[in-house]
C-alpha atoms as a PDB file:
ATOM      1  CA  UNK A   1       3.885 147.934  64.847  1.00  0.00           C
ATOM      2  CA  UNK A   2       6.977 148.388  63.516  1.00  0.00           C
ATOM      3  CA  UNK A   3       9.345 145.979  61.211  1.00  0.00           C
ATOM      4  CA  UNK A   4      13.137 145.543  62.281  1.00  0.00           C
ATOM      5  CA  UNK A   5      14.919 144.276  59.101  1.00  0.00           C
ATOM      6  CA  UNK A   6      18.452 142.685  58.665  1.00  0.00           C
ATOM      7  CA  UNK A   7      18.819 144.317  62.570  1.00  0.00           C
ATOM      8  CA  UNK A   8      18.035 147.973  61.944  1.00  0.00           C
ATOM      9  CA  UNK A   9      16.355 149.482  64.550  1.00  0.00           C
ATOM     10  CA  UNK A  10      18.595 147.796  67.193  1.00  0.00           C
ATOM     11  CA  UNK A  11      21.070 149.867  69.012  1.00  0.00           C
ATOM     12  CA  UNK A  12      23.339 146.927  70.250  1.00  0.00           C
ATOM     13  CA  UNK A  13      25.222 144.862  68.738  1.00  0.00           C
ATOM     14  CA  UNK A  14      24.196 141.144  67.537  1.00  0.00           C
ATOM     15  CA  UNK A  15      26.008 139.203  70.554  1.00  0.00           C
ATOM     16  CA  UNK A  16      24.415 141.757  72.877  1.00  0.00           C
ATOM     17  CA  UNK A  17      20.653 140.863  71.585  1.00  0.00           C
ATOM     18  CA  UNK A  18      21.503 137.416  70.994  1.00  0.00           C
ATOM     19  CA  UNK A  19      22.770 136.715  74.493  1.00  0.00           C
ATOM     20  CA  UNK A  20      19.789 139.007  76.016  1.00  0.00           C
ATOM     21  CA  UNK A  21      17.741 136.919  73.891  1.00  0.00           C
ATOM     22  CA  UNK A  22      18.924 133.546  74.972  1.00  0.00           C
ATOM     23  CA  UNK A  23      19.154 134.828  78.640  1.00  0.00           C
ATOM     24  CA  UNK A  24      15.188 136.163  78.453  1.00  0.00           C
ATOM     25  CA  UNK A  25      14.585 132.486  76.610  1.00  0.00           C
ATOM     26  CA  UNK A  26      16.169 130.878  79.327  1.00  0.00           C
ATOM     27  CA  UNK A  27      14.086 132.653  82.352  1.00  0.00           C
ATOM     28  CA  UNK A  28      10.721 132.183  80.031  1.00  0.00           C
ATOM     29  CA  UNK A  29      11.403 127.938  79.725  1.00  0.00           C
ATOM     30  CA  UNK A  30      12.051 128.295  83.668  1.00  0.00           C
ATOM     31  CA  UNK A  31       9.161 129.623  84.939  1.00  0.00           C
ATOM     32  CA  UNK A  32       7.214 127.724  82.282  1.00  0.00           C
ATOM     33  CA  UNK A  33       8.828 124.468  84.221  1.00  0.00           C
ATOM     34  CA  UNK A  34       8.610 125.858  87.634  1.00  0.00           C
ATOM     35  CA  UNK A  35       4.850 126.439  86.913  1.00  0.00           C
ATOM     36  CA  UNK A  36       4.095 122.695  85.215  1.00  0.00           C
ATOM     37  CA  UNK A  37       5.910 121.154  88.612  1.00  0.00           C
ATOM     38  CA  UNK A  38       3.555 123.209  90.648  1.00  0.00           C
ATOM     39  CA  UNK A  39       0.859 122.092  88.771  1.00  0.00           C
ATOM     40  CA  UNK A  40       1.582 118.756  88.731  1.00  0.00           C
ATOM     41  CA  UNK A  41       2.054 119.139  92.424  1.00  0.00           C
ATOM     42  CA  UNK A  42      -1.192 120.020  92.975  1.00  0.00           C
ATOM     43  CA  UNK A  43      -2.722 117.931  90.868  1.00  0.00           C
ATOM     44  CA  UNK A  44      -1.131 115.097  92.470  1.00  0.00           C
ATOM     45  CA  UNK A  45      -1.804 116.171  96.232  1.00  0.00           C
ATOM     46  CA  UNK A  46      -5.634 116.661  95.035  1.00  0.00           C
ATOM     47  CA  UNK A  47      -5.673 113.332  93.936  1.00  0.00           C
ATOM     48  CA  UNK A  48      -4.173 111.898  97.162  1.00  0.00           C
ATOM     49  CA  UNK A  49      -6.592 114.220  99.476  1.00  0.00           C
ATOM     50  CA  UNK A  50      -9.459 112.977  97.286  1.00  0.00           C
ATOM     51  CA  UNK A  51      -8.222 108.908  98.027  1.00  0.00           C
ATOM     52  CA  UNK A  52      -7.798 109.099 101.193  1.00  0.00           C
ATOM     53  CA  UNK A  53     -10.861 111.118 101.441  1.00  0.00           C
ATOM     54  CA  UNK A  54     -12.561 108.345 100.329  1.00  0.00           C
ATOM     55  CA  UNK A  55     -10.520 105.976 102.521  1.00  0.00           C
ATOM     56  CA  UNK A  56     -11.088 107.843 106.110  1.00  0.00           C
ATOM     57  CA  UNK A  57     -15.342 108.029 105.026  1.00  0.00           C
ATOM     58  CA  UNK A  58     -15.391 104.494 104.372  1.00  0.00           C
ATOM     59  CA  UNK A  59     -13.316 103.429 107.571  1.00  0.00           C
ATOM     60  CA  UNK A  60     -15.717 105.684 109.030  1.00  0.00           C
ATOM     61  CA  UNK A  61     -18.744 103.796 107.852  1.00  0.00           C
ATOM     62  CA  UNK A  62     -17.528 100.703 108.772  1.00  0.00           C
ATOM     63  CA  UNK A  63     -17.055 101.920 112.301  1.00  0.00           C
ATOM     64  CA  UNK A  64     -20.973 103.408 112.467  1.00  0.00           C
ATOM     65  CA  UNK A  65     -22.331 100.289 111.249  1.00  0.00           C
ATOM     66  CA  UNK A  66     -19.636  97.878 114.043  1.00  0.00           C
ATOM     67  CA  UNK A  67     -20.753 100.805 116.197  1.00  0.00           C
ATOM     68  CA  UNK A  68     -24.914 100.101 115.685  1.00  0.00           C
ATOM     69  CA  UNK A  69     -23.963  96.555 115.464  1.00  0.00           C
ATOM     70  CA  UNK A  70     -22.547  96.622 119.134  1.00  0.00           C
ATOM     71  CA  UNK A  71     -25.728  98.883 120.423  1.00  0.00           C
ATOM     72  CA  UNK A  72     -28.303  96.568 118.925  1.00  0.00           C
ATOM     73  CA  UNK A  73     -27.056  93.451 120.502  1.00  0.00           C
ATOM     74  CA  UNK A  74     -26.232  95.521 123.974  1.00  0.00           C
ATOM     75  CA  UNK A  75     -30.121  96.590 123.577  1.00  0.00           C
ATOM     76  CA  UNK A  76     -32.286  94.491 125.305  1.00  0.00           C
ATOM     77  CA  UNK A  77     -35.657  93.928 123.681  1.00  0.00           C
ATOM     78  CA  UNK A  78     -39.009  94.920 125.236  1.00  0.00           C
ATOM     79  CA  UNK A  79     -40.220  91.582 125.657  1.00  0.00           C
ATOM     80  CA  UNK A  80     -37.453  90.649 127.686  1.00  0.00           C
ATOM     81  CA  UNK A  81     -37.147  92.826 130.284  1.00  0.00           C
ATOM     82  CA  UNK A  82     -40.867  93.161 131.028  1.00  0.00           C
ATOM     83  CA  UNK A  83     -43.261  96.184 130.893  1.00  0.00           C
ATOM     84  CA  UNK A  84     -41.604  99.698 132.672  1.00  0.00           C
ATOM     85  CA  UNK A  85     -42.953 100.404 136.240  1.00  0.00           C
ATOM     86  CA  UNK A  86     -42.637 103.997 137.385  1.00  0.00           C
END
């Protein structure tokens, strides 16, 4: 790889490769940012999915066990209603 020293090598002048410089800087730090925020949106959104997640399974539970609750005390024991005639 080559060395450029004191700006040899260049064809442009200084203010040309310093503002192409600052310009290409500029775009770099963006996309750097754009890509953290998307990140951090997804890393958020996977941590709200994974909560309520959790939330919907447990109201879900609750209901199965209200649910077999209900059923047991709708269920009439054997005893009570006698033996089956056919």
């Amino acid at each position: 790889m080559s060395q450029v020293i004191d700006g040899e090598g260049y064809k442009c002048r200084s203010k040309v490769l310093a503002a192409f410089f600052k310009k290409s800087r500029d775009r770099w730090k963006l996309r750097c940012l754009e890509g953290k925020q998307f990140l951090k949106r997804l890393t958020n959104r996977a941590a709200w999915l994974e909560t309520s997640r959790d939330e919907w399974k447990a109201y879900a539970r609750q209901l199965e066990d209200e649910l077999r609750q209900l059923r047991g005390e709708q269920t009439p024991s054997a005893s009570e209603t006698g033996p089956r005639r056919r």
